[in-house]
PDB file of N, CA and C in Angstrom:
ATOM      1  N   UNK A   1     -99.385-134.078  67.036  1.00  0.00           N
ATOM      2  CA  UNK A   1    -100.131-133.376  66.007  1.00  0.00           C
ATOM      3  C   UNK A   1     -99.169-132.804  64.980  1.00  0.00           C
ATOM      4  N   UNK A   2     -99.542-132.592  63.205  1.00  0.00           N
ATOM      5  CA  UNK A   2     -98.621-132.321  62.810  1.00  0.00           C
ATOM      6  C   UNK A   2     -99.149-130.727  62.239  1.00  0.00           C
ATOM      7  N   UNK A   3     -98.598-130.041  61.214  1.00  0.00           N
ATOM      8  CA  UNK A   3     -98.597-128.410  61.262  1.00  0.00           C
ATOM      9  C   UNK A   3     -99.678-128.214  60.647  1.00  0.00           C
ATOM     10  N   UNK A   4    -100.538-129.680  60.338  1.00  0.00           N
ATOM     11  CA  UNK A   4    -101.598-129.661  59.418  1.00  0.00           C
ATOM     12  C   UNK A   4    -102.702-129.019  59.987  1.00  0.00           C
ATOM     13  N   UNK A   5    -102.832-130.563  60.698  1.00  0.00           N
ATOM     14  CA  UNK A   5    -103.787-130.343  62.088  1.00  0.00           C
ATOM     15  C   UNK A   5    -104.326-129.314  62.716  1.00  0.00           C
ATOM     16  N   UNK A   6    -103.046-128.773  63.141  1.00  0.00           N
ATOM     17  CA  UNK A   6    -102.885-127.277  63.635  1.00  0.00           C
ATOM     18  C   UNK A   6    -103.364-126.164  63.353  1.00  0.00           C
ATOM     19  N   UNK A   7    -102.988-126.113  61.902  1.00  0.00           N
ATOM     20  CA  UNK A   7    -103.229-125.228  61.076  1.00  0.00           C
ATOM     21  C   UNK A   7    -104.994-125.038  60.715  1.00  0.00           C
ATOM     22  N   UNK A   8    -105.548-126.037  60.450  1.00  0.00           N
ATOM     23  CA  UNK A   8    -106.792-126.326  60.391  1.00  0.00           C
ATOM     24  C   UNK A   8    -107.695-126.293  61.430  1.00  0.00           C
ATOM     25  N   UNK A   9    -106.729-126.385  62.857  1.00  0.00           N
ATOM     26  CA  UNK A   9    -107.982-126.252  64.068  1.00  0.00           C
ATOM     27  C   UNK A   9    -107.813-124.564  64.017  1.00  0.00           C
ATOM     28  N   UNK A  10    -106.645-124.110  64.217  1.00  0.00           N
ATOM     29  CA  UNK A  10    -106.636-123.024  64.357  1.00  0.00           C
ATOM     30  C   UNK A  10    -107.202-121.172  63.567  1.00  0.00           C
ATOM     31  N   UNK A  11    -107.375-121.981  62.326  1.00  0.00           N
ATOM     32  CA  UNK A  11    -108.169-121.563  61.108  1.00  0.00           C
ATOM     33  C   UNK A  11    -109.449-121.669  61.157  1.00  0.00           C
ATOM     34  N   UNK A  12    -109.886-122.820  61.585  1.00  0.00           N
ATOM     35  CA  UNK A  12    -111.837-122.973  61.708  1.00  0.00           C
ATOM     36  C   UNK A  12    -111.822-121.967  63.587  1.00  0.00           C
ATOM     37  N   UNK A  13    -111.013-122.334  64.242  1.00  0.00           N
ATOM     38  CA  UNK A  13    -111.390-121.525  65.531  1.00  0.00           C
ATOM     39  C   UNK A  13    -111.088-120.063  65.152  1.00  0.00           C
ATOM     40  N   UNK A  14    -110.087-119.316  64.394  1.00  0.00           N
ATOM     41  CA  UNK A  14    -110.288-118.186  63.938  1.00  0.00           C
ATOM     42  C   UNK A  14    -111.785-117.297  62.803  1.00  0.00           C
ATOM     43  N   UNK A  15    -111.881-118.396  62.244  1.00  0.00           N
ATOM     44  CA  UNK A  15    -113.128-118.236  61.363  1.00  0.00           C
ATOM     45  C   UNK A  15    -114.590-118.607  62.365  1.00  0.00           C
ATOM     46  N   UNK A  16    -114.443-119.460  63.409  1.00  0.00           N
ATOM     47  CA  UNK A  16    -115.452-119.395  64.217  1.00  0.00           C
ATOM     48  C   UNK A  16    -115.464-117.871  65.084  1.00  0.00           C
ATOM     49  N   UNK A  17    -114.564-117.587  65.448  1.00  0.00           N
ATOM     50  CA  UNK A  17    -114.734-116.338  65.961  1.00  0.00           C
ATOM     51  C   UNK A  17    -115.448-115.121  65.530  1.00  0.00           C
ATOM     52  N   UNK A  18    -114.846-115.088  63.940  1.00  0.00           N
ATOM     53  CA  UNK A  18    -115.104-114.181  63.056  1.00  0.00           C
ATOM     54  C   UNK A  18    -116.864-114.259  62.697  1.00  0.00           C
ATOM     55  N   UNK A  19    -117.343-115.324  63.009  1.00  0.00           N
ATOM     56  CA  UNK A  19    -118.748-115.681  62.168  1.00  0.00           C
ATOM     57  C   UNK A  19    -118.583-116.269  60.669  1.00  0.00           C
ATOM     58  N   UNK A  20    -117.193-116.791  60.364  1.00  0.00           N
ATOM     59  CA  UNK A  20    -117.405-116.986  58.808  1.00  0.00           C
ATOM     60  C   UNK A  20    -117.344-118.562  58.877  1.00  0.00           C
ATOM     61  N   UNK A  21    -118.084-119.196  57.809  1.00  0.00           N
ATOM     62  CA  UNK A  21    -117.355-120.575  57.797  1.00  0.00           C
ATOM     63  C   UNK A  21    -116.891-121.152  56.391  1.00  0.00           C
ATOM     64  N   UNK A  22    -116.057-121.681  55.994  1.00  0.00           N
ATOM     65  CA  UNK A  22    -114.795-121.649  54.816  1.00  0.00           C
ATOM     66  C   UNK A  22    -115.445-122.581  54.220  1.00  0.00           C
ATOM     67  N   UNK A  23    -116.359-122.832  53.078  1.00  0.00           N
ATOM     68  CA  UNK A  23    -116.888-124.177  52.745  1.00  0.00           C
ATOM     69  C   UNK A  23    -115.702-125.412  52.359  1.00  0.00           C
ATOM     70  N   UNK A  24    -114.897-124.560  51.866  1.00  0.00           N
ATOM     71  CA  UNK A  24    -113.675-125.455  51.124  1.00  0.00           C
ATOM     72  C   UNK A  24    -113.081-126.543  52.144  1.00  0.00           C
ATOM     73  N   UNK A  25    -112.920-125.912  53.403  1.00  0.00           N
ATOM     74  CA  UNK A  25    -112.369-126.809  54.508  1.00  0.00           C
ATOM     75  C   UNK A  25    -113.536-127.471  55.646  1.00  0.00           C
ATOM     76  N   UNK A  26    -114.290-126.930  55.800  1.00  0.00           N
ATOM     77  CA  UNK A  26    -115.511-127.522  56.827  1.00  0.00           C
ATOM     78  C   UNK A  26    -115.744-128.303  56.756  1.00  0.00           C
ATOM     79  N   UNK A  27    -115.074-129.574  55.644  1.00  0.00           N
ATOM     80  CA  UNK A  27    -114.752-130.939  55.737  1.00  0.00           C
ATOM     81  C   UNK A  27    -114.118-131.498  56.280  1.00  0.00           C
ATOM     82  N   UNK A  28    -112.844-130.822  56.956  1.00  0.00           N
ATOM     83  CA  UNK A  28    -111.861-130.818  57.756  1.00  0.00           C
ATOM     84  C   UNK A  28    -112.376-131.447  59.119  1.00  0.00           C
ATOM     85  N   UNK A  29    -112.522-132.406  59.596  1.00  0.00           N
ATOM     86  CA  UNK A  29    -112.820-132.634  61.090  1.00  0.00           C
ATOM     87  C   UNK A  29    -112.003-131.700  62.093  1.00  0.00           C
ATOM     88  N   UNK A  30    -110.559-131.351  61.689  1.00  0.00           N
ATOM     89  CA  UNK A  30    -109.817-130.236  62.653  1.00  0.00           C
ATOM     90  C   UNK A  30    -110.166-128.992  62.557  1.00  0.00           C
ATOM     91  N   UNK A  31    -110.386-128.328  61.573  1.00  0.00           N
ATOM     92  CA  UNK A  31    -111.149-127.079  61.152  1.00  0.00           C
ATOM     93  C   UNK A  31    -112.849-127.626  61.519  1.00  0.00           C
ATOM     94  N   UNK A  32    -113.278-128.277  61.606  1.00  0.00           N
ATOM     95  CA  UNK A  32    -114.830-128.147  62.045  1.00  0.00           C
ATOM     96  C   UNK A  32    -114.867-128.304  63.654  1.00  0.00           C
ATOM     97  N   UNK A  33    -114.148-128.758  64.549  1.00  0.00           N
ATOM     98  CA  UNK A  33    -113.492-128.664  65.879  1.00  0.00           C
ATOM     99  C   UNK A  33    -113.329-127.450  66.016  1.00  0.00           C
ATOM    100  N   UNK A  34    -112.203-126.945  65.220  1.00  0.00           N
ATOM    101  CA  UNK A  34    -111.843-125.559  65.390  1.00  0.00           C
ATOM    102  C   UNK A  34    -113.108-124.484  65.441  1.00  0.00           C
ATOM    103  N   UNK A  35    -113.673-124.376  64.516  1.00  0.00           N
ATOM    104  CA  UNK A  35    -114.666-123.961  64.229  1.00  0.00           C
ATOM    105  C   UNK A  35    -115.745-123.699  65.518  1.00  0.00           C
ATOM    106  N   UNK A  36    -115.815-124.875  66.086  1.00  0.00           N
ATOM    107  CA  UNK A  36    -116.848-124.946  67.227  1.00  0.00           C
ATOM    108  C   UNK A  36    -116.530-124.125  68.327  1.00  0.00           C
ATOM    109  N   UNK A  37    -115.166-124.811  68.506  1.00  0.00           N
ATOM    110  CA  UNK A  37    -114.128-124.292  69.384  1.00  0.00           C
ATOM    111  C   UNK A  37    -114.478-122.370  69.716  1.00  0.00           C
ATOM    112  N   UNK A  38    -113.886-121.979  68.625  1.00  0.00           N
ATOM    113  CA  UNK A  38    -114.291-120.304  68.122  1.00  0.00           C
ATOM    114  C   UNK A  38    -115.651-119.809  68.328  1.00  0.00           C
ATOM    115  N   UNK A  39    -116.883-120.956  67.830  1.00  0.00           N
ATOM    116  CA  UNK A  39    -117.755-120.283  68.321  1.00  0.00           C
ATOM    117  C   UNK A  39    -118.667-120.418  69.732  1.00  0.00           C
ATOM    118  N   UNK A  40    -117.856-121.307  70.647  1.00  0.00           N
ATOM    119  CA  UNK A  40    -118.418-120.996  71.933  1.00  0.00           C
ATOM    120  C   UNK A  40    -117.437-120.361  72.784  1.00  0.00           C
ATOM    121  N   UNK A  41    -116.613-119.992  72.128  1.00  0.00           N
ATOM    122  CA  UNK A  41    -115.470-118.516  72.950  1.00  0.00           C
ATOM    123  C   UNK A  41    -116.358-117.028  72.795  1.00  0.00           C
ATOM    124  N   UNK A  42    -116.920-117.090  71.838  1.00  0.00           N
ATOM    125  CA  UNK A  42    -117.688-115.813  71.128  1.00  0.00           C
ATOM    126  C   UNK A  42    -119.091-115.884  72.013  1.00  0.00           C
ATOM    127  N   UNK A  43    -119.412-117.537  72.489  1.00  0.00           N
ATOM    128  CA  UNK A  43    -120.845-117.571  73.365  1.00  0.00           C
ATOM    129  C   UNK A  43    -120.635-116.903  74.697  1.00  0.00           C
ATOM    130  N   UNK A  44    -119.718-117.821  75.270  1.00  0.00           N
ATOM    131  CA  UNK A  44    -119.523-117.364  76.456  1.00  0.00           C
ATOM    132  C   UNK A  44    -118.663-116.164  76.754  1.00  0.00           C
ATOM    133  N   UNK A  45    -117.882-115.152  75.842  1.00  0.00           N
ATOM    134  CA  UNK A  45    -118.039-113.666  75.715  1.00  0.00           C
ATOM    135  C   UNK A  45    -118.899-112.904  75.993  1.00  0.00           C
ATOM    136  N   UNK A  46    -120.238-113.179  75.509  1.00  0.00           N
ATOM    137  CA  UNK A  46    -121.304-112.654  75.170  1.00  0.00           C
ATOM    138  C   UNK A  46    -122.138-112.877  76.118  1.00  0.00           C
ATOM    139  N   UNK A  47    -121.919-114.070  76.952  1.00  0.00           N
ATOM    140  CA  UNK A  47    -122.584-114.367  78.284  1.00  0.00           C
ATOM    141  C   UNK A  47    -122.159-113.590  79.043  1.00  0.00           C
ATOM    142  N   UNK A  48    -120.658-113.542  79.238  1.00  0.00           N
ATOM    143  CA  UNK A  48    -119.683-112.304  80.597  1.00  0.00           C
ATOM    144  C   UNK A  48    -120.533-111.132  80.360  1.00  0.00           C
ATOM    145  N   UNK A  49    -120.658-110.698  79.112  1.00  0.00           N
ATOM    146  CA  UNK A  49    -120.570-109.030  78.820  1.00  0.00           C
ATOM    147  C   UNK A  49    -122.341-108.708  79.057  1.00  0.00           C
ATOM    148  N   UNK A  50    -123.284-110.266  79.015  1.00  0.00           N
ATOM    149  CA  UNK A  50    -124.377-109.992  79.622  1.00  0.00           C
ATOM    150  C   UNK A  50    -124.718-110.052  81.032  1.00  0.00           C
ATOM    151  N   UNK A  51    -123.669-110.829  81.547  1.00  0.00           N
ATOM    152  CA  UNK A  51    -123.927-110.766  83.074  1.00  0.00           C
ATOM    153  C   UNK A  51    -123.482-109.748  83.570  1.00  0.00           C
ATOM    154  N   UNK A  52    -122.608-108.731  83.181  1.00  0.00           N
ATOM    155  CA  UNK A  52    -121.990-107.721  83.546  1.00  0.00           C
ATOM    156  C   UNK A  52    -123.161-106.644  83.341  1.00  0.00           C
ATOM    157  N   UNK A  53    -123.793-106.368  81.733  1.00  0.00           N
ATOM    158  CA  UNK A  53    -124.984-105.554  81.873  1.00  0.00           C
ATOM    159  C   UNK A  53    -125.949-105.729  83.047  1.00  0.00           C
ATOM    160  N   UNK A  54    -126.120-107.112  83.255  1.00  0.00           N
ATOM    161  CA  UNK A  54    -127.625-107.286  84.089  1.00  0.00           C
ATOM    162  C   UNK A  54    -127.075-106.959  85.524  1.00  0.00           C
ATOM    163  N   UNK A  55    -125.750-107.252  86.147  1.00  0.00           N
ATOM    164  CA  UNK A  55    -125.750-106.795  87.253  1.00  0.00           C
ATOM    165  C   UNK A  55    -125.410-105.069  87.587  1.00  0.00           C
ATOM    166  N   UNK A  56    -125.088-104.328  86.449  1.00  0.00           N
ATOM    167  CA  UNK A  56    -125.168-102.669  86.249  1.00  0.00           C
ATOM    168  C   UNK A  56    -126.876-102.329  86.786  1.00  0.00           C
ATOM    169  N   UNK A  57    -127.349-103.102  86.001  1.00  0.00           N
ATOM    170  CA  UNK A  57    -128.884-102.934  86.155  1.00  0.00           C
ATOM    171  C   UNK A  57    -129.620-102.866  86.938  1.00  0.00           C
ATOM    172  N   UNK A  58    -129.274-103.650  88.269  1.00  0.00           N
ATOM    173  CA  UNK A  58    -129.707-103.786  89.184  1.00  0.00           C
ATOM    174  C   UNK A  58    -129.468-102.655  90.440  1.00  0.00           C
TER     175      UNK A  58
END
Protein backbone atom coordinates (compact mmCIF):
# COMPACT_ATOMS: atom_id res chain seq x y z
CA UNK A 1 0.00 0.00 0.00
CA UNK A 2 1.31 3.37 -0.71
CA UNK A 3 0.93 6.75 1.78
CA UNK A 4 -1.99 7.43 -0.45
CA UNK A 5 -4.03 4.65 0.25
CA UNK A 6 -3.37 5.02 3.72
CA UNK A 7 -3.98 8.24 4.07
CA UNK A 8 -7.44 7.98 2.55
CA UNK A 9 -8.53 4.82 4.49
CA UNK A 10 -7.48 6.37 7.46
CA UNK A 11 -9.24 9.78 6.87
CA UNK A 12 -12.74 8.26 5.77
CA UNK A 13 -12.32 5.81 9.05
CA UNK A 14 -11.58 9.00 11.10
CA UNK A 15 -14.47 10.95 9.51
CA UNK A 16 -16.60 7.75 9.89
CA UNK A 17 -16.12 7.94 13.45
CA UNK A 18 -16.77 11.50 13.71
CA UNK A 19 -20.28 11.20 11.74
CA UNK A 20 -18.92 13.46 8.93
CA UNK A 21 -18.56 12.43 5.37
CA UNK A 22 -16.00 14.58 3.04
CA UNK A 23 -17.91 14.85 -0.33
CA UNK A 24 -14.64 15.78 -2.06
CA UNK A 25 -13.12 12.30 -1.33
CA UNK A 26 -16.11 9.73 -0.90
CA UNK A 27 -15.07 8.91 -4.32
CA UNK A 28 -12.15 7.48 -2.96
CA UNK A 29 -12.84 3.63 -2.79
CA UNK A 30 -10.03 3.78 0.26
CA UNK A 31 -11.69 6.62 2.05
CA UNK A 32 -15.23 5.03 1.38
CA UNK A 33 -13.74 1.61 3.06
CA UNK A 34 -12.40 3.78 5.53
CA UNK A 35 -15.39 5.40 6.09
CA UNK A 36 -17.39 2.18 6.71
CA UNK A 37 -14.68 0.89 8.58
CA UNK A 38 -15.25 4.05 11.27
CA UNK A 39 -18.69 3.64 11.17
CA UNK A 40 -19.18 0.15 12.44
CA UNK A 41 -16.45 0.81 15.27
CA UNK A 42 -18.96 3.62 16.44
CA UNK A 43 -21.87 0.57 15.94
CA UNK A 44 -20.49 -1.85 17.84
CA UNK A 45 -19.38 0.84 20.67
CA UNK A 46 -22.74 1.59 21.03
CA UNK A 47 -23.76 -2.04 21.15
CA UNK A 48 -21.00 -2.70 24.31
CA UNK A 49 -22.24 0.46 26.08
CA UNK A 50 -25.91 -1.01 25.45
CA UNK A 51 -25.30 -4.30 26.65
CA UNK A 52 -23.64 -2.96 29.60
CA UNK A 53 -26.87 -0.62 30.35
CA UNK A 54 -29.27 -3.60 29.90
CA UNK A 55 -27.36 -5.89 32.11
CA UNK A 56 -27.19 -2.82 35.10
CA UNK A 57 -30.87 -3.16 34.59
CA UNK A 58 -31.52 -6.23 35.42
Amino acid sequence: MDDETLLAYFTGRLDGILGRRDTVRSGDPDYRIGFLDGRLEVFRLLAAVRRIVEENDR
